[in-house]
C-alpha atoms as a PDB file:
ATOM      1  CA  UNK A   1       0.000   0.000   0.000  1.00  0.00           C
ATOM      2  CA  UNK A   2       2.709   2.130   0.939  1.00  0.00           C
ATOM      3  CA  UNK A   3       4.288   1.949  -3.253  1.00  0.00           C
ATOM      4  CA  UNK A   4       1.061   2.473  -4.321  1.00  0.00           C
ATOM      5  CA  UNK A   5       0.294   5.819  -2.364  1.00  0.00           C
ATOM      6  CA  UNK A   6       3.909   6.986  -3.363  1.00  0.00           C
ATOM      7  CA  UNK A   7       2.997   6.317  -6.957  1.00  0.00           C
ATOM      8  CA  UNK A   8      -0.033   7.864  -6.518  1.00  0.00           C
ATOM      9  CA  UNK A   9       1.443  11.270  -5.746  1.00  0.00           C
ATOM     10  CA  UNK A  10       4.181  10.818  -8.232  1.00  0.00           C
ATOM     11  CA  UNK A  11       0.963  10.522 -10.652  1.00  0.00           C
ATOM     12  CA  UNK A  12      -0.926  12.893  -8.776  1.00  0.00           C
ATOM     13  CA  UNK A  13       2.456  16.003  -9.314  1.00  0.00           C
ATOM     14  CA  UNK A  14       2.113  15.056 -13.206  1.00  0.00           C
ATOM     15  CA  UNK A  15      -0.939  15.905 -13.612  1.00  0.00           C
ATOM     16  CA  UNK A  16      -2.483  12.847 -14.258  1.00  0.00           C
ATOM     17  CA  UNK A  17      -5.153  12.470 -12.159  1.00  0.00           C
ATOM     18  CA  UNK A  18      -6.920   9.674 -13.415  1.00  0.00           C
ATOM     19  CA  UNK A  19      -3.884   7.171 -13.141  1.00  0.00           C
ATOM     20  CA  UNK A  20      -3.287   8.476  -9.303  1.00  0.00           C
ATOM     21  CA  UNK A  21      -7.043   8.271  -8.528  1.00  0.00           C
ATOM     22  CA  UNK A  22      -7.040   4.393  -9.850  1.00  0.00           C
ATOM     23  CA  UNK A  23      -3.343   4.041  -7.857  1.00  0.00           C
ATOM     24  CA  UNK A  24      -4.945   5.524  -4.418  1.00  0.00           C
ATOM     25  CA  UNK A  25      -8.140   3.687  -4.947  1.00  0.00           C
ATOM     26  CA  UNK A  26      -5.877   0.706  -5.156  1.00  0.00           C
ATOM     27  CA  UNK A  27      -3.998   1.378  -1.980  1.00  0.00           C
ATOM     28  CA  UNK A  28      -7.490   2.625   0.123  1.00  0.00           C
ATOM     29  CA  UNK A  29      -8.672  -0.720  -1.055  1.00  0.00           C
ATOM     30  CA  UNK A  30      -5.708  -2.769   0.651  1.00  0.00           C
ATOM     31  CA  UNK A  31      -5.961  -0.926   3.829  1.00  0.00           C
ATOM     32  CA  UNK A  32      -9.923  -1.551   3.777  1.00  0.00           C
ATOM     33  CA  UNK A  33      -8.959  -5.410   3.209  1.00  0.00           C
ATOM     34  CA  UNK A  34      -6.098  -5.335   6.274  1.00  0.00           C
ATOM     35  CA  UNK A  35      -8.425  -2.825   8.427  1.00  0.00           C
ATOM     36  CA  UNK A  36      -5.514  -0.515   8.398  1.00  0.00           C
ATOM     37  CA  UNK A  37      -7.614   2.479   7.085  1.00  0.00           C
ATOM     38  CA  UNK A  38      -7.253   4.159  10.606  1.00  0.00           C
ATOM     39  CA  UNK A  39      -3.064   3.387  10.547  1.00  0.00           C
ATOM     40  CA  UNK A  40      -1.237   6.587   9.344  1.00  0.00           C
ATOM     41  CA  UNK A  41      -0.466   4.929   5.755  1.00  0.00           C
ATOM     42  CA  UNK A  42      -4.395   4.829   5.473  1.00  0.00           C
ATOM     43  CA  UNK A  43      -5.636   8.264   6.753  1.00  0.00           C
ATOM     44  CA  UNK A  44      -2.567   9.735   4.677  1.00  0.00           C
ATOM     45  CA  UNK A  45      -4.144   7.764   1.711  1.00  0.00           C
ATOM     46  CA  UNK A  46      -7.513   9.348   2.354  1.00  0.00           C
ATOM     47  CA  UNK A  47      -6.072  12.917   2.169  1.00  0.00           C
ATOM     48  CA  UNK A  48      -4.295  11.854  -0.793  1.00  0.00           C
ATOM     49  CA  UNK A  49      -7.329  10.742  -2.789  1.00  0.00           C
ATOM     50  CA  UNK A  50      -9.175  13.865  -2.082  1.00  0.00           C
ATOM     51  CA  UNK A  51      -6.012  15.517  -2.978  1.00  0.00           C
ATOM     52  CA  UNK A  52      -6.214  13.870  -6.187  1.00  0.00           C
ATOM     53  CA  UNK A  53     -10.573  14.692  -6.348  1.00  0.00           C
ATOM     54  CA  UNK A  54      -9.786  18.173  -5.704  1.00  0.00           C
ATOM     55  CA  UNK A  55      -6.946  18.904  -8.161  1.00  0.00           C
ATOM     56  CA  UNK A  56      -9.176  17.244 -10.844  1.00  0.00           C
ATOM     57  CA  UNK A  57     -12.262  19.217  -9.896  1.00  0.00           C
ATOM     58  CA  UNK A  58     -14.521  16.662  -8.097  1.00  0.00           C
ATOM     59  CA  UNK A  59     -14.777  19.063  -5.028  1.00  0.00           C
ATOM     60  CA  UNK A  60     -17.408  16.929  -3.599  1.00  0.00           C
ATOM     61  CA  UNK A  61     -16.250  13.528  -3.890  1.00  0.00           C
ATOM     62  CA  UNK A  62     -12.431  15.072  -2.450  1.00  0.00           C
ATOM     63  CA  UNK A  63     -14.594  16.432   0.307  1.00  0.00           C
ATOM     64  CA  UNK A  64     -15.925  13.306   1.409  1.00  0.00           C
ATOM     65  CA  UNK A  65     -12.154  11.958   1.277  1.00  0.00           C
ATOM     66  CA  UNK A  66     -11.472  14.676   3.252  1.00  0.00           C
ATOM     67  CA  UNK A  67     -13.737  14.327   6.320  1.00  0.00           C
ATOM     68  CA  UNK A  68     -13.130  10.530   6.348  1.00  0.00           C
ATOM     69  CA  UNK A  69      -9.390  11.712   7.002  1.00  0.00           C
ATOM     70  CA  UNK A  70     -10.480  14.047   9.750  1.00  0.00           C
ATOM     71  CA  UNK A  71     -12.273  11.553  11.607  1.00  0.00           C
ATOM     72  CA  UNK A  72     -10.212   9.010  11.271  1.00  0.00           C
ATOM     73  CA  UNK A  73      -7.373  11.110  13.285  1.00  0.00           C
ATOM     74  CA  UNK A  74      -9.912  12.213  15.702  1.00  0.00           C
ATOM     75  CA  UNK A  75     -10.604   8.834  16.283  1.00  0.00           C
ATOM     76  CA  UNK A  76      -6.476   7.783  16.369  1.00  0.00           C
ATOM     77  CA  UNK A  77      -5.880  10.866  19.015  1.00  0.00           C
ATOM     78  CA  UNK A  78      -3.935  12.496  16.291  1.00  0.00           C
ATOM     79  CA  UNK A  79      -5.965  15.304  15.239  1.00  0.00           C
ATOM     80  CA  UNK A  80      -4.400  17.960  16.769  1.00  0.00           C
ATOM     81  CA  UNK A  81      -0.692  16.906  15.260  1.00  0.00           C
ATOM     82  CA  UNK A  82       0.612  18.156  12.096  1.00  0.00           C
ATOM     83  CA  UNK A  83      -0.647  15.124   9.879  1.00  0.00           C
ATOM     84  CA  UNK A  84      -4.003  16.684   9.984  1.00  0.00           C
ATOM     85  CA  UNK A  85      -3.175  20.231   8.080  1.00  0.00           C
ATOM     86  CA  UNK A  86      -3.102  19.065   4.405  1.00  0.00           C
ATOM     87  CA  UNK A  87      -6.851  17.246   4.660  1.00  0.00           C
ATOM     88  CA  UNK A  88      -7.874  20.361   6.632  1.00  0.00           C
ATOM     89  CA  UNK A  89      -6.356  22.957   4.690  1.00  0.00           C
ATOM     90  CA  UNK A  90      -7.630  21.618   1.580  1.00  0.00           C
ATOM     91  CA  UNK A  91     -11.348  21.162   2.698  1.00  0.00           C
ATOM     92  CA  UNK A  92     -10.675  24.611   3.806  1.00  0.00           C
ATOM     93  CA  UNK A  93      -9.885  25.730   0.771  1.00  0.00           C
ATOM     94  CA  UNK A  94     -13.122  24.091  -0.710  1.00  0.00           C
ATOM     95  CA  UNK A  95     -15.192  25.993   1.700  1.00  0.00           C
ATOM     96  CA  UNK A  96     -13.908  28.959   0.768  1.00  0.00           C
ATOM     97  CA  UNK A  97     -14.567  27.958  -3.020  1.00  0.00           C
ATOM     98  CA  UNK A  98     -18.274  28.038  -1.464  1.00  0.00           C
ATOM     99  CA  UNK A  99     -18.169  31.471  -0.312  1.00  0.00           C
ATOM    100  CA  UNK A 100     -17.647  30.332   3.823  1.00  0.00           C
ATOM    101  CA  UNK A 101     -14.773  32.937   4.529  1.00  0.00           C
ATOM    102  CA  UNK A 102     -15.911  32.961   8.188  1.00  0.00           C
ATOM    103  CA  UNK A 103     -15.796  29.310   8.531  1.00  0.00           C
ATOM    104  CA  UNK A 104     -13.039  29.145   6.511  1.00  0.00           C
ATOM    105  CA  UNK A 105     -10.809  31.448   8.656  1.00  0.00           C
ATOM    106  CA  UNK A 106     -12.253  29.956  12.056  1.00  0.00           C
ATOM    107  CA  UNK A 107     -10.845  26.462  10.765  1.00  0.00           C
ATOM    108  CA  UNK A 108      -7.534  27.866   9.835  1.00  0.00           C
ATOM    109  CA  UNK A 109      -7.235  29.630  13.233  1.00  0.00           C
ATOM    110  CA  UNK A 110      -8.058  26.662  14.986  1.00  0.00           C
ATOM    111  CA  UNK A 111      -6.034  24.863  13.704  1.00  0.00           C
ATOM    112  CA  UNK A 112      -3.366  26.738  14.612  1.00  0.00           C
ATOM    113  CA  UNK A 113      -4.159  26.839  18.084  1.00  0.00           C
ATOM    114  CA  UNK A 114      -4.188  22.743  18.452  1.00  0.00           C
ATOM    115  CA  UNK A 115      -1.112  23.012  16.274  1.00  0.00           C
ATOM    116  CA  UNK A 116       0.846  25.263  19.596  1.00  0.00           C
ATOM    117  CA  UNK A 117      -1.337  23.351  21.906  1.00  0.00           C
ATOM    118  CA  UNK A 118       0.262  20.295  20.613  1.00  0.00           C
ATOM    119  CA  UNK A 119       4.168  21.740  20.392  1.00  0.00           C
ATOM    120  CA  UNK A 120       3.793  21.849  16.650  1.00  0.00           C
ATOM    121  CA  UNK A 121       3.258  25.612  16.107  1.00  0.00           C
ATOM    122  CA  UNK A 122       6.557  26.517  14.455  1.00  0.00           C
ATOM    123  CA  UNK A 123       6.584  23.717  11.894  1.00  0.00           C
ATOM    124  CA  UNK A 124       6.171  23.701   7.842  1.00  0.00           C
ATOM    125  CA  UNK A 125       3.295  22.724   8.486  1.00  0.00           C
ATOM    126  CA  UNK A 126       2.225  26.011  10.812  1.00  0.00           C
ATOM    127  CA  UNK A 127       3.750  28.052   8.123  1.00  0.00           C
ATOM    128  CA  UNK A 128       1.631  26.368   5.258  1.00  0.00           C
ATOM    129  CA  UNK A 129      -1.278  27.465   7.696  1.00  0.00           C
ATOM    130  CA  UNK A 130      -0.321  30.689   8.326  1.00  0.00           C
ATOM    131  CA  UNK A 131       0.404  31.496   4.481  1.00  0.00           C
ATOM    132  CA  UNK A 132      -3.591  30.036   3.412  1.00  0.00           C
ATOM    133  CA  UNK A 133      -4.583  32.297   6.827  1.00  0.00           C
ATOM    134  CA  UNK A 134      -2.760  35.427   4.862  1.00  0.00           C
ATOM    135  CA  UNK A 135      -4.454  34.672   1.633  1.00  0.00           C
ATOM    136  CA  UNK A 136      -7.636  34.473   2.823  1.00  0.00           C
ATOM    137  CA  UNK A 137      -7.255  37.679   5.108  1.00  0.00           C
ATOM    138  CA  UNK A 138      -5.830  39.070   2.025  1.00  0.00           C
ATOM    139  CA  UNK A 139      -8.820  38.204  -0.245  1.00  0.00           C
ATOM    140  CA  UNK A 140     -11.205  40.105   2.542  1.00  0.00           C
ATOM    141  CA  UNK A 141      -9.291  43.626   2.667  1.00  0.00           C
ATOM    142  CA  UNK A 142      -7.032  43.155   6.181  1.00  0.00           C
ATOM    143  CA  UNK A 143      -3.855  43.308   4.291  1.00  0.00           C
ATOM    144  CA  UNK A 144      -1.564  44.079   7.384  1.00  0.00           C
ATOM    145  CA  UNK A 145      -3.032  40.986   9.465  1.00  0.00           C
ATOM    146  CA  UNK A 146      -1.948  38.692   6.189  1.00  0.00           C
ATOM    147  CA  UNK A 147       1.204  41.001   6.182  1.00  0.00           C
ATOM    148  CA  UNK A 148       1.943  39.713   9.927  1.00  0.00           C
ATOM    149  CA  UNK A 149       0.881  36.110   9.117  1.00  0.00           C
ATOM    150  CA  UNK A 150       3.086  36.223   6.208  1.00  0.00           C
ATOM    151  CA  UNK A 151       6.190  37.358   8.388  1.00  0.00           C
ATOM    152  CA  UNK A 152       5.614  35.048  11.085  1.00  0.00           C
ATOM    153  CA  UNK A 153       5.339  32.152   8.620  1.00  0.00           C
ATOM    154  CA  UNK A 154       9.023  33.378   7.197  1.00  0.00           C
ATOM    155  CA  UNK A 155      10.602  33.655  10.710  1.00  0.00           C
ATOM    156  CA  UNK A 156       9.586  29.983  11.524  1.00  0.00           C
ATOM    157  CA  UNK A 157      11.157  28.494   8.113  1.00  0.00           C
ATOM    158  CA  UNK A 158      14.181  31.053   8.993  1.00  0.00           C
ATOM    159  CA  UNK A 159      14.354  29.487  12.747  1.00  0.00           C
ATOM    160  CA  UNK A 160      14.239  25.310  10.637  1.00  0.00           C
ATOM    161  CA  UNK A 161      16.748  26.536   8.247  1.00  0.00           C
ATOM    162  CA  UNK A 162      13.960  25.215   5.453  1.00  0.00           C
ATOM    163  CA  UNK A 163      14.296  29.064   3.630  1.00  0.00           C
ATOM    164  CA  UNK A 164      15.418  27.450   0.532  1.00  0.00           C
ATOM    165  CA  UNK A 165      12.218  25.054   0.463  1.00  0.00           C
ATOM    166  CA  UNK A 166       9.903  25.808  -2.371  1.00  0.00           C
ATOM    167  CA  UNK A 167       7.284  26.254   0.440  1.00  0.00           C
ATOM    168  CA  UNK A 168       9.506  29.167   1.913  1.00  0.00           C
ATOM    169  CA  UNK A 169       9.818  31.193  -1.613  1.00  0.00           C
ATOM    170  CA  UNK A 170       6.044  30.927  -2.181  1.00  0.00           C
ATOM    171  CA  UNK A 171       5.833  32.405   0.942  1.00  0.00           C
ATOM    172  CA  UNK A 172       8.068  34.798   0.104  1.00  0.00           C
ATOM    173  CA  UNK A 173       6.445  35.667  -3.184  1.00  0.00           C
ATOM    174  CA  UNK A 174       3.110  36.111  -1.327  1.00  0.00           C
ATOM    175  CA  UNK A 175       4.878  39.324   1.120  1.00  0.00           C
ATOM    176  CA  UNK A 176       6.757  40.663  -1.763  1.00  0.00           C
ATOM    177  CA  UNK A 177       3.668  41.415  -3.669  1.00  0.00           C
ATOM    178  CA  UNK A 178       1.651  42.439  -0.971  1.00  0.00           C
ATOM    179  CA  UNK A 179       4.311  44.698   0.495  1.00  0.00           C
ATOM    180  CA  UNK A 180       4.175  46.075  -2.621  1.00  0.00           C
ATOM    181  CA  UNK A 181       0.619  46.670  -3.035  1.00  0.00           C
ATOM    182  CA  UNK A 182       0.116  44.279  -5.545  1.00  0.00           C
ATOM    183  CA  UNK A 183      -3.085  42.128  -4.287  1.00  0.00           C
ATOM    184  CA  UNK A 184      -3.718  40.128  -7.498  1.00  0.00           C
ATOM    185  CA  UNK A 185      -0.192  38.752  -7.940  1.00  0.00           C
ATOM    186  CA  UNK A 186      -0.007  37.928  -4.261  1.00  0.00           C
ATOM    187  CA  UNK A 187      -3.425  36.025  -4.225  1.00  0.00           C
ATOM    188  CA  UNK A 188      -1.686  34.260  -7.405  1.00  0.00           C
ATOM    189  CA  UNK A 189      -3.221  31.339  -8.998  1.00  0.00           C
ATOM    190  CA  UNK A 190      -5.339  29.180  -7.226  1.00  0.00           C
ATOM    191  CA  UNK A 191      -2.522  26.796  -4.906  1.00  0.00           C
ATOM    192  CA  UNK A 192      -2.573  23.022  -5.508  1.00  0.00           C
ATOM    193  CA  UNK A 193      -4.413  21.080  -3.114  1.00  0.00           C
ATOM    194  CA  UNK A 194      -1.361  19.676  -0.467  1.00  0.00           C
ATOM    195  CA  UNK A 195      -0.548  15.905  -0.886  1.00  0.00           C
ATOM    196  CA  UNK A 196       1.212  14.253   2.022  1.00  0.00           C
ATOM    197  CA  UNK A 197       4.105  12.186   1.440  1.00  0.00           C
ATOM    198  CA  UNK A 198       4.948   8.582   1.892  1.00  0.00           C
ATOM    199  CA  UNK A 199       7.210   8.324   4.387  1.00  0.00           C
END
């Protein structure tokens, strides 16, 4: 299972979502038969596949996906680590697609908090938080609380080292272009739903 969900986000970063789908579907199905689909390997699989939904434009089927996920680390105790902020970020991101900024920004704050709570708040995984908190606050007019967000997310990879991640220069790219007034090019293209790697 473990092959098959790293093949499935090899598939998944080339864009051919059809292939990954059938690979992830594969792997959820071997968890299913061992009743591992609470084990990491199987919630990670879950996000994955509604990774894969998402990035192909099934919003509601990647939703589904997505809750499963959730529940499953609720169940496991591990909801308030950092394996639960790609699944939450991206059916974040679909709620915002629906117009629920409120919600939307309650979720991300929250999830910060249980990210602290749980020793986890100056992570990648915090930052990647911090940056979708910035573009949303962006998107509703409070430029200098995303401007804050933005720097605080930058000052966590600087503290890891991780500045010359690809996560890091996005970030950067984001304050650049909203330091310099430039709204549209720091909102940017709509981001990628987050996969989780095997590991």
């Amino acid at each position: 299972a473990l092959l098959l969900r790293v093949l499935g986000v090899v598939e998944e970063a080339g864009g051919d979502f059809g292939a990954a789908q059938r690979t992830l579907e594969e792997a959820l199905h071997l968890h299913e038969k061992t009743q591992t689909v609470n084990s990491l390997a199987g919630l990670r699989t879950l996000g994955n596949l509604g990774a894969v939904h998402m990035a192909a434009g099934d919003n509601q089927a990647a939703a589904g996906y997505f809750q499963r996920c959730l529940h499953g680390h609720k169940a496991a105790g591990t909801d308030g680590t950092t394996e639960v902020v790609a699944p939450l970020v991206n059916l974040t991101r679909i709620k915002l697609q629906q117009g629920d900024h409120r919600g939307a920004e309650q979720t991300y704050r929250e999830c910060l908090k249980s990210l602290q709570a749980h020793g986890a708040g100056e992570s990648p995984e915090a930052a990647q938080v911090q940056q979708a908190l910035a573009l949303l606050l962006q998107q509703t007019g409070r430029g200098e609380e995303a401007l804050d967000l933005l720097r605080s997310a930058l000052q966590t990879h600087r503290r890891l080292a991780t500045l010359e991640t690809e996560a890091a220069r996005s970030i950067q790219r984001q304050l650049d272009a909203l330091q310099q007034g430039n709204v549209a090019t720091a909102q940017g293209r709509r981001p990628r739903p987050m996969m989780q790697m095997a590991q």
